[in-house]
PDB file of N, CA and C in Angstrom:
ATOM      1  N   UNK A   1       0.849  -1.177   0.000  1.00  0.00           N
ATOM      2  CA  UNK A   1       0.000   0.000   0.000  1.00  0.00           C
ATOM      3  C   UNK A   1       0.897   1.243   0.000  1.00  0.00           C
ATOM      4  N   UNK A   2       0.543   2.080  -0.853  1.00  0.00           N
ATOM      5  CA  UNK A   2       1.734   3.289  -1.213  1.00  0.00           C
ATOM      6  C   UNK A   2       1.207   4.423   0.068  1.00  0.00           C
ATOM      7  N   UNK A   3       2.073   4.828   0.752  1.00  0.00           N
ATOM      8  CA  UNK A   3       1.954   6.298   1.826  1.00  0.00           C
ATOM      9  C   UNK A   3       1.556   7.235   1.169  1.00  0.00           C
ATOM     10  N   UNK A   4       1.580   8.204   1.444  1.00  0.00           N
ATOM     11  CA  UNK A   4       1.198   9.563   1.169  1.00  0.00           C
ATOM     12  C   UNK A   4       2.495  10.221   0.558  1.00  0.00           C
ATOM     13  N   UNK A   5       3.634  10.037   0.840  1.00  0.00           N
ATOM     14  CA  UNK A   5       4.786  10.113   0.152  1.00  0.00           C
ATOM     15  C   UNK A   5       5.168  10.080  -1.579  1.00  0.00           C
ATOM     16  N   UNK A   6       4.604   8.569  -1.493  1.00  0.00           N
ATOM     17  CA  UNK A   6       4.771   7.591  -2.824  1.00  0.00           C
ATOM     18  C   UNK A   6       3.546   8.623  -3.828  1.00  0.00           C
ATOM     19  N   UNK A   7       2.512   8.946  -3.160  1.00  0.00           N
ATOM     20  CA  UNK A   7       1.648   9.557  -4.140  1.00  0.00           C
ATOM     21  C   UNK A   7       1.819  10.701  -4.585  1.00  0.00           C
ATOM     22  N   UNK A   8       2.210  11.570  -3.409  1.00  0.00           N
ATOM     23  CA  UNK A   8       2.556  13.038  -3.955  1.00  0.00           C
ATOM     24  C   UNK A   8       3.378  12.795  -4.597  1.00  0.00           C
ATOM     25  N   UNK A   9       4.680  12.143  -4.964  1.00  0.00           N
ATOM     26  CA  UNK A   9       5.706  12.125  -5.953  1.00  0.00           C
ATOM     27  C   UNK A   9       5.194  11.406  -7.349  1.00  0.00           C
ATOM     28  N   UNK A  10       4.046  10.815  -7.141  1.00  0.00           N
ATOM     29  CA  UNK A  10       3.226  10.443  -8.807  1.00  0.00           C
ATOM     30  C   UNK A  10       2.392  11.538  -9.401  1.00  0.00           C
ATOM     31  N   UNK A  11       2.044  12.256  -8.152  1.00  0.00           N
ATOM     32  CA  UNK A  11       1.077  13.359  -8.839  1.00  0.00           C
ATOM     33  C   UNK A  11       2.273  14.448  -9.195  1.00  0.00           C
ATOM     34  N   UNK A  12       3.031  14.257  -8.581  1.00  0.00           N
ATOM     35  CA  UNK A  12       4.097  15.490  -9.012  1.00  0.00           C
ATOM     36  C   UNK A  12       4.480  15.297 -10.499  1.00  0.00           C
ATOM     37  N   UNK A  13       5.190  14.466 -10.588  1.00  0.00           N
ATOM     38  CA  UNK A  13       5.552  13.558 -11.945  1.00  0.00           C
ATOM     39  C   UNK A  13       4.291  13.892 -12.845  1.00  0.00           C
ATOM     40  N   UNK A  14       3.201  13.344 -12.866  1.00  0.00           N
ATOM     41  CA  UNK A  14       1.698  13.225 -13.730  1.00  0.00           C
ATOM     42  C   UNK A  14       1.864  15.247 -13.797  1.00  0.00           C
ATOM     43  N   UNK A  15       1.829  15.784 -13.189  1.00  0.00           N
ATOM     44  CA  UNK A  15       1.612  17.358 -13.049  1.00  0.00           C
ATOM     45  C   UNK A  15       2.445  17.554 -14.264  1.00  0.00           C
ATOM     46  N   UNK A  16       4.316  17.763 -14.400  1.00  0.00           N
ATOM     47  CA  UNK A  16       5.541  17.723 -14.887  1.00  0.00           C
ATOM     48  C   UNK A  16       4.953  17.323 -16.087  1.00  0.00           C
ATOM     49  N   UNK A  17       4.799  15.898 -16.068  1.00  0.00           N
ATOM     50  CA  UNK A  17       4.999  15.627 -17.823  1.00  0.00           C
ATOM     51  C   UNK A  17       3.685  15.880 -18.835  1.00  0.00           C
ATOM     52  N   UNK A  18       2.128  16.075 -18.117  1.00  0.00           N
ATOM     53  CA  UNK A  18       1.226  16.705 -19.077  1.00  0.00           C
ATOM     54  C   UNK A  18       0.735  17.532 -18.520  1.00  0.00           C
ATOM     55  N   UNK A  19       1.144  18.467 -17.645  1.00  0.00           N
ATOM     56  CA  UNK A  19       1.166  19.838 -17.474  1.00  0.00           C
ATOM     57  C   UNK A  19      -1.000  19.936 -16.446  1.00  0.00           C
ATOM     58  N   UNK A  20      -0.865  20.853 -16.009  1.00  0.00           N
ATOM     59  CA  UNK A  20      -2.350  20.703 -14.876  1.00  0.00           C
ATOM     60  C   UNK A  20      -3.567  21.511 -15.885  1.00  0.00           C
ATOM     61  N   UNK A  21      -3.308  21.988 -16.967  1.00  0.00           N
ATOM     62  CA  UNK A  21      -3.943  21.966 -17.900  1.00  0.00           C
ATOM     63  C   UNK A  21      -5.139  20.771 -18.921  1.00  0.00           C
ATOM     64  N   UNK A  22      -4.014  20.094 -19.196  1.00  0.00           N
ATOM     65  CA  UNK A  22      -4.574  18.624 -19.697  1.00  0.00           C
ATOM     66  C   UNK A  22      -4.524  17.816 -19.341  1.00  0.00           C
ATOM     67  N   UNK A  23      -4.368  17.859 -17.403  1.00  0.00           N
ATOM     68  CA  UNK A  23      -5.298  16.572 -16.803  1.00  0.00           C
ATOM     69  C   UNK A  23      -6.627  16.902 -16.417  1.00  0.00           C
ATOM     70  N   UNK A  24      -6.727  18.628 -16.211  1.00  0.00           N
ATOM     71  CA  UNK A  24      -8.230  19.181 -15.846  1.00  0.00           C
ATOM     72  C   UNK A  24      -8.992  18.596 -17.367  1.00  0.00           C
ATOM     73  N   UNK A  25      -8.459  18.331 -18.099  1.00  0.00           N
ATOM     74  CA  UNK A  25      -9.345  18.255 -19.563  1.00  0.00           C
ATOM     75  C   UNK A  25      -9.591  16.931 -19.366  1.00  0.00           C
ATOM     76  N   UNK A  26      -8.675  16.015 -19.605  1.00  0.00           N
ATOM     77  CA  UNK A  26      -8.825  14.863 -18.987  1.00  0.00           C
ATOM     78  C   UNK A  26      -9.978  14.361 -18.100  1.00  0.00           C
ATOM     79  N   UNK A  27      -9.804  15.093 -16.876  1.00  0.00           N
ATOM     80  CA  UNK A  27     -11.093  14.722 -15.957  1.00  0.00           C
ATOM     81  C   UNK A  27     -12.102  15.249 -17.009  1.00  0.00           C
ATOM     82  N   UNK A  28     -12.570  16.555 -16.846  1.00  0.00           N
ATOM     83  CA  UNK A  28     -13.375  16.905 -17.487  1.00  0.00           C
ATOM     84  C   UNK A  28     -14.729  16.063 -18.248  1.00  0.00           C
ATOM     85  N   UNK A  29     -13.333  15.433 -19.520  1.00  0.00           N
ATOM     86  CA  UNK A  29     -13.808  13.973 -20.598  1.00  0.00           C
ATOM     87  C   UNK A  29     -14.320  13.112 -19.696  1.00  0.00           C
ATOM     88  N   UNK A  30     -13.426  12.670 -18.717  1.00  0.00           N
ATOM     89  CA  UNK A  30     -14.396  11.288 -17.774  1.00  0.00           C
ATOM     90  C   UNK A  30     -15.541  11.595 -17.646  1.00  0.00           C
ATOM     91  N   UNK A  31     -15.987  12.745 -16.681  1.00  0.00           N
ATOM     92  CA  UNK A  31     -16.871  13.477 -16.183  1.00  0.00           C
ATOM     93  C   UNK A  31     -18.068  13.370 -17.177  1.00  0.00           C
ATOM     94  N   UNK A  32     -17.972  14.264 -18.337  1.00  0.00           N
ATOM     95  CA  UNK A  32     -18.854  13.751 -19.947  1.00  0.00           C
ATOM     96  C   UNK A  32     -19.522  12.736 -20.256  1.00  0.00           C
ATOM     97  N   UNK A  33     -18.243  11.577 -20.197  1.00  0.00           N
ATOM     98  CA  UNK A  33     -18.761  10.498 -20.541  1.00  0.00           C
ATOM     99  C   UNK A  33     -19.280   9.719 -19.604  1.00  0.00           C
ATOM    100  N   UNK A  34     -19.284   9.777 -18.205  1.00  0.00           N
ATOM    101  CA  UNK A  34     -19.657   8.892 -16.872  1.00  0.00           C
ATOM    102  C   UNK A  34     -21.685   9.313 -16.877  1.00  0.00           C
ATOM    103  N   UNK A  35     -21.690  10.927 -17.274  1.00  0.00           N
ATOM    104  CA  UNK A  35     -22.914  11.818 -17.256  1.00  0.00           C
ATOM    105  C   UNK A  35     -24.078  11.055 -18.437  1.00  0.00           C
ATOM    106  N   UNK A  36     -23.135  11.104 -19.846  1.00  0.00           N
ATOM    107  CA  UNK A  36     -23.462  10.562 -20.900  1.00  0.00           C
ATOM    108  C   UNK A  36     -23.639   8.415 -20.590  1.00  0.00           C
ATOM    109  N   UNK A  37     -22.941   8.133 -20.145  1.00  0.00           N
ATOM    110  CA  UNK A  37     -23.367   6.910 -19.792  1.00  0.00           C
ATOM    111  C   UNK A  37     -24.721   6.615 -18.604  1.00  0.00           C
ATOM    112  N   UNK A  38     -24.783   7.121 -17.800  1.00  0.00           N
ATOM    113  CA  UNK A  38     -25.954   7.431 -16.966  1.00  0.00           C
ATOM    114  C   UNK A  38     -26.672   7.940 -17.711  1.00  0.00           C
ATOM    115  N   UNK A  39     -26.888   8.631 -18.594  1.00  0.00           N
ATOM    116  CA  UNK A  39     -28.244   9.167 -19.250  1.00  0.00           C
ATOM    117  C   UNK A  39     -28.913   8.039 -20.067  1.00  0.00           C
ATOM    118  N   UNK A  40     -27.717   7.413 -20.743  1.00  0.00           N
ATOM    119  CA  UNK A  40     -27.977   6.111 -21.752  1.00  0.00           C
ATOM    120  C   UNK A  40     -28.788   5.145 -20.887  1.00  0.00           C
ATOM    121  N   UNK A  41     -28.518   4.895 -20.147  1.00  0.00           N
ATOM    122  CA  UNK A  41     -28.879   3.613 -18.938  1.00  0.00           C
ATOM    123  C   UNK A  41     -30.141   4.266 -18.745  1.00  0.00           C
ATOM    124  N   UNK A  42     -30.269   5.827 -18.193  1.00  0.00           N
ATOM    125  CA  UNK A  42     -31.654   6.283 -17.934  1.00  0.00           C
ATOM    126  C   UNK A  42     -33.035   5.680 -19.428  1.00  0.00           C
ATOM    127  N   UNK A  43     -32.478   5.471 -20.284  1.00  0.00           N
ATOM    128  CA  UNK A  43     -32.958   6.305 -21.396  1.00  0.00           C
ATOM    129  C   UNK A  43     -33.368   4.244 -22.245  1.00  0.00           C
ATOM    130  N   UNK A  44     -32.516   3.909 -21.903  1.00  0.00           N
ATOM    131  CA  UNK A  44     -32.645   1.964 -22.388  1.00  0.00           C
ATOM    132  C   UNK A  44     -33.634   1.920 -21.109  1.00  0.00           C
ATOM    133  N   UNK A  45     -33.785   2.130 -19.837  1.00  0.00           N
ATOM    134  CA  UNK A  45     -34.654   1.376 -19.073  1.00  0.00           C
ATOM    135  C   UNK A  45     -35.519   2.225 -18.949  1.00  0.00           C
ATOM    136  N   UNK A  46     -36.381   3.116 -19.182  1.00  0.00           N
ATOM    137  CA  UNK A  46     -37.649   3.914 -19.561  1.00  0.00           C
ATOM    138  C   UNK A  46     -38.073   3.085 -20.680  1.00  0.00           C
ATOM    139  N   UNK A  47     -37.643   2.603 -21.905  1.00  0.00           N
ATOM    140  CA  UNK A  47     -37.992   1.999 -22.818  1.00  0.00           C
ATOM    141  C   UNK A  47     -38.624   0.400 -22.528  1.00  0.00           C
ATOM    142  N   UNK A  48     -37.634  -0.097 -21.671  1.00  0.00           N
ATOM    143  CA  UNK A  48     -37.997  -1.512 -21.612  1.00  0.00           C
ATOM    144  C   UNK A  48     -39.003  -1.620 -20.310  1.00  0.00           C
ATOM    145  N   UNK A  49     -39.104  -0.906 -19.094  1.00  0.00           N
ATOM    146  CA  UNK A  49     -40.132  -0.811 -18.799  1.00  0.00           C
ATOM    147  C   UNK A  49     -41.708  -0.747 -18.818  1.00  0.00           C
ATOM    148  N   UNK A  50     -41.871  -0.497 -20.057  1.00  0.00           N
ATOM    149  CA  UNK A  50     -43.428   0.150 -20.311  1.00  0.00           C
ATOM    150  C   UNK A  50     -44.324  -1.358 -20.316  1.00  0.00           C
ATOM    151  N   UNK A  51     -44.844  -1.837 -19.798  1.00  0.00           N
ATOM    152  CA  UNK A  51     -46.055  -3.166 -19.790  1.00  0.00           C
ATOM    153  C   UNK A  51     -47.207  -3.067 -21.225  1.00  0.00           C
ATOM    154  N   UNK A  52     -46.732  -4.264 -21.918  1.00  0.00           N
ATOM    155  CA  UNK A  52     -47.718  -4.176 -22.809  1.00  0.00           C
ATOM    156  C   UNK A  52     -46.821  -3.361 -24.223  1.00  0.00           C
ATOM    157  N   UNK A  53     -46.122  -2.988 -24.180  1.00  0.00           N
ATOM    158  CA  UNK A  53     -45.414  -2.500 -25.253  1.00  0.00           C
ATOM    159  C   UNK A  53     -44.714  -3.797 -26.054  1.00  0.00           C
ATOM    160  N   UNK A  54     -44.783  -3.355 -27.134  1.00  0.00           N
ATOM    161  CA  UNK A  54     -44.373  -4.678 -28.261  1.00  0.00           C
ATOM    162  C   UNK A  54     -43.039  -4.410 -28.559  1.00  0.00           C
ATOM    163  N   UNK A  55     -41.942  -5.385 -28.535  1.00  0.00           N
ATOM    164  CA  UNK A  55     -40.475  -4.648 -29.139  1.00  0.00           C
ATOM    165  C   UNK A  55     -40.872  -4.337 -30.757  1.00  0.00           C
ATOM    166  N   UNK A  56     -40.766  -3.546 -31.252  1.00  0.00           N
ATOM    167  CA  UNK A  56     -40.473  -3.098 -32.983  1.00  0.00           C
ATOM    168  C   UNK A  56     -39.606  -4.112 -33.600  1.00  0.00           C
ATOM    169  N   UNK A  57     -38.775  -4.586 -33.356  1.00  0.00           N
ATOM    170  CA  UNK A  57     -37.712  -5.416 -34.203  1.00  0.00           C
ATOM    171  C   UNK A  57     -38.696  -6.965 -34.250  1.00  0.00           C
ATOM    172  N   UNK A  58     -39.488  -7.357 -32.757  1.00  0.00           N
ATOM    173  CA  UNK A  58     -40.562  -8.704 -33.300  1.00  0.00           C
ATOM    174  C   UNK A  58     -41.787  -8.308 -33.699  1.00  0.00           C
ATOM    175  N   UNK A  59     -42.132  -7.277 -33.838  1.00  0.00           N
ATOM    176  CA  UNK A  59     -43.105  -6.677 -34.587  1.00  0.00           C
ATOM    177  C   UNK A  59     -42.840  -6.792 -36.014  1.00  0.00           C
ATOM    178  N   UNK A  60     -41.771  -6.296 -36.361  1.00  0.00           N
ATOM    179  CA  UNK A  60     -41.114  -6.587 -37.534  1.00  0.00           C
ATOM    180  C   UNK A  60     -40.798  -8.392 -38.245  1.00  0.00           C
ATOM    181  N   UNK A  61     -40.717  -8.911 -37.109  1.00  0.00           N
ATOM    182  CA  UNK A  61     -40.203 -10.199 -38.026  1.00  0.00           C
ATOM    183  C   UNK A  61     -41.513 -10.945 -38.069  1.00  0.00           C
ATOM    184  N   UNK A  62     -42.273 -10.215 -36.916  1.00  0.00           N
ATOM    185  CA  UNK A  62     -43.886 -11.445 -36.908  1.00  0.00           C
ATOM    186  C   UNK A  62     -44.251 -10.519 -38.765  1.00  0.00           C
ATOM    187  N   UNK A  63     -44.218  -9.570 -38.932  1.00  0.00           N
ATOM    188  CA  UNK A  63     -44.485  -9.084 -40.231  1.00  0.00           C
ATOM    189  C   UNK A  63     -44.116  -9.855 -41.707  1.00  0.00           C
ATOM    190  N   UNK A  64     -42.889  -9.780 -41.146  1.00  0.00           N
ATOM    191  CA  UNK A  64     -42.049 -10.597 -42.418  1.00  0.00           C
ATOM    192  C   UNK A  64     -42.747 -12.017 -42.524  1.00  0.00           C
ATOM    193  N   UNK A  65     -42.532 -13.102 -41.598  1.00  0.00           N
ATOM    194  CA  UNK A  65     -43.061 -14.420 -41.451  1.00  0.00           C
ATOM    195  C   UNK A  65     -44.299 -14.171 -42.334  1.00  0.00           C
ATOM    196  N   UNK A  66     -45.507 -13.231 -41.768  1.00  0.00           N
ATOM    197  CA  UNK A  66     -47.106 -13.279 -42.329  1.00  0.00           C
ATOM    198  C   UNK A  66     -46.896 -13.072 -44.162  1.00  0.00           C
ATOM    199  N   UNK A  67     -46.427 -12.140 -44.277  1.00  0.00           N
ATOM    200  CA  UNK A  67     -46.063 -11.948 -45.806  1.00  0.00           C
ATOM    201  C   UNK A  67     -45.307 -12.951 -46.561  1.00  0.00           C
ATOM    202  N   UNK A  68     -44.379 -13.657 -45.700  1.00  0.00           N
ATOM    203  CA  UNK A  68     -43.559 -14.554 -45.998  1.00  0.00           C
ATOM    204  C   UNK A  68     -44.547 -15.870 -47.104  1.00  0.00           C
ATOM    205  N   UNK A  69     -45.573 -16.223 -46.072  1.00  0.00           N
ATOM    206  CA  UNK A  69     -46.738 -17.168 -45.458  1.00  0.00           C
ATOM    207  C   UNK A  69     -47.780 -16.933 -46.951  1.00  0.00           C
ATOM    208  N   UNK A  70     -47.794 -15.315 -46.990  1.00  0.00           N
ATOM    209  CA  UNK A  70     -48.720 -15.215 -47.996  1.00  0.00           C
ATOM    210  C   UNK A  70     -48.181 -15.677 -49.656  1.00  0.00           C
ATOM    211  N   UNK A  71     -46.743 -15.552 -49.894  1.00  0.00           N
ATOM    212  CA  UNK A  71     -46.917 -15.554 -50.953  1.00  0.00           C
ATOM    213  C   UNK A  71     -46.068 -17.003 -51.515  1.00  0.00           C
ATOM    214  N   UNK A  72     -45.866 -17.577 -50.322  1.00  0.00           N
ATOM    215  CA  UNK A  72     -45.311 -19.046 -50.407  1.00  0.00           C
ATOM    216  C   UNK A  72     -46.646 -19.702 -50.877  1.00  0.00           C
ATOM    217  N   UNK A  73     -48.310 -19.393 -50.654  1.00  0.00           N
ATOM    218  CA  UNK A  73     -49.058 -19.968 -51.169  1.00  0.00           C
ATOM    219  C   UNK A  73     -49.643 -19.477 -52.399  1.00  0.00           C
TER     220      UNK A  73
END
């Protein structure tokens, strides 16, 4: 387990070689995308929730099959 020592001399280093500029950007991006991933998750389970809702994609293939059906005879 690294002390408090061991770390300040990584953040020192991390500071030095890409400067405290473009690690604030850095976070920043995480930040974006952590926001943007939580919204996604919000946004897939509002959808699959709803009772009684039909997925579109087997809506679609029960479609295809019936037409399929019709002109095979």
């Amino acid at each position: 387990m690294p002390g408090w020592i061991e770390i300040a001399v990584v953040l020192i280093i991390l500071i030095l070689l890409f400067g405290r500029g473009k690690i604030s950007d850095l976070m920043s991006d995480v930040a974006k995308g952590i926001t943007s991933f939580k919204k996604g998750l919000k946004d897939d389970g509002s959808t699959l929730e709803v009772p009684g809702q039909e997925n579109n994609a087997d809506a679609l293939m029960d479609a295809e099959k019936s037409n399929s059906k019709k002109t095979d005879a």
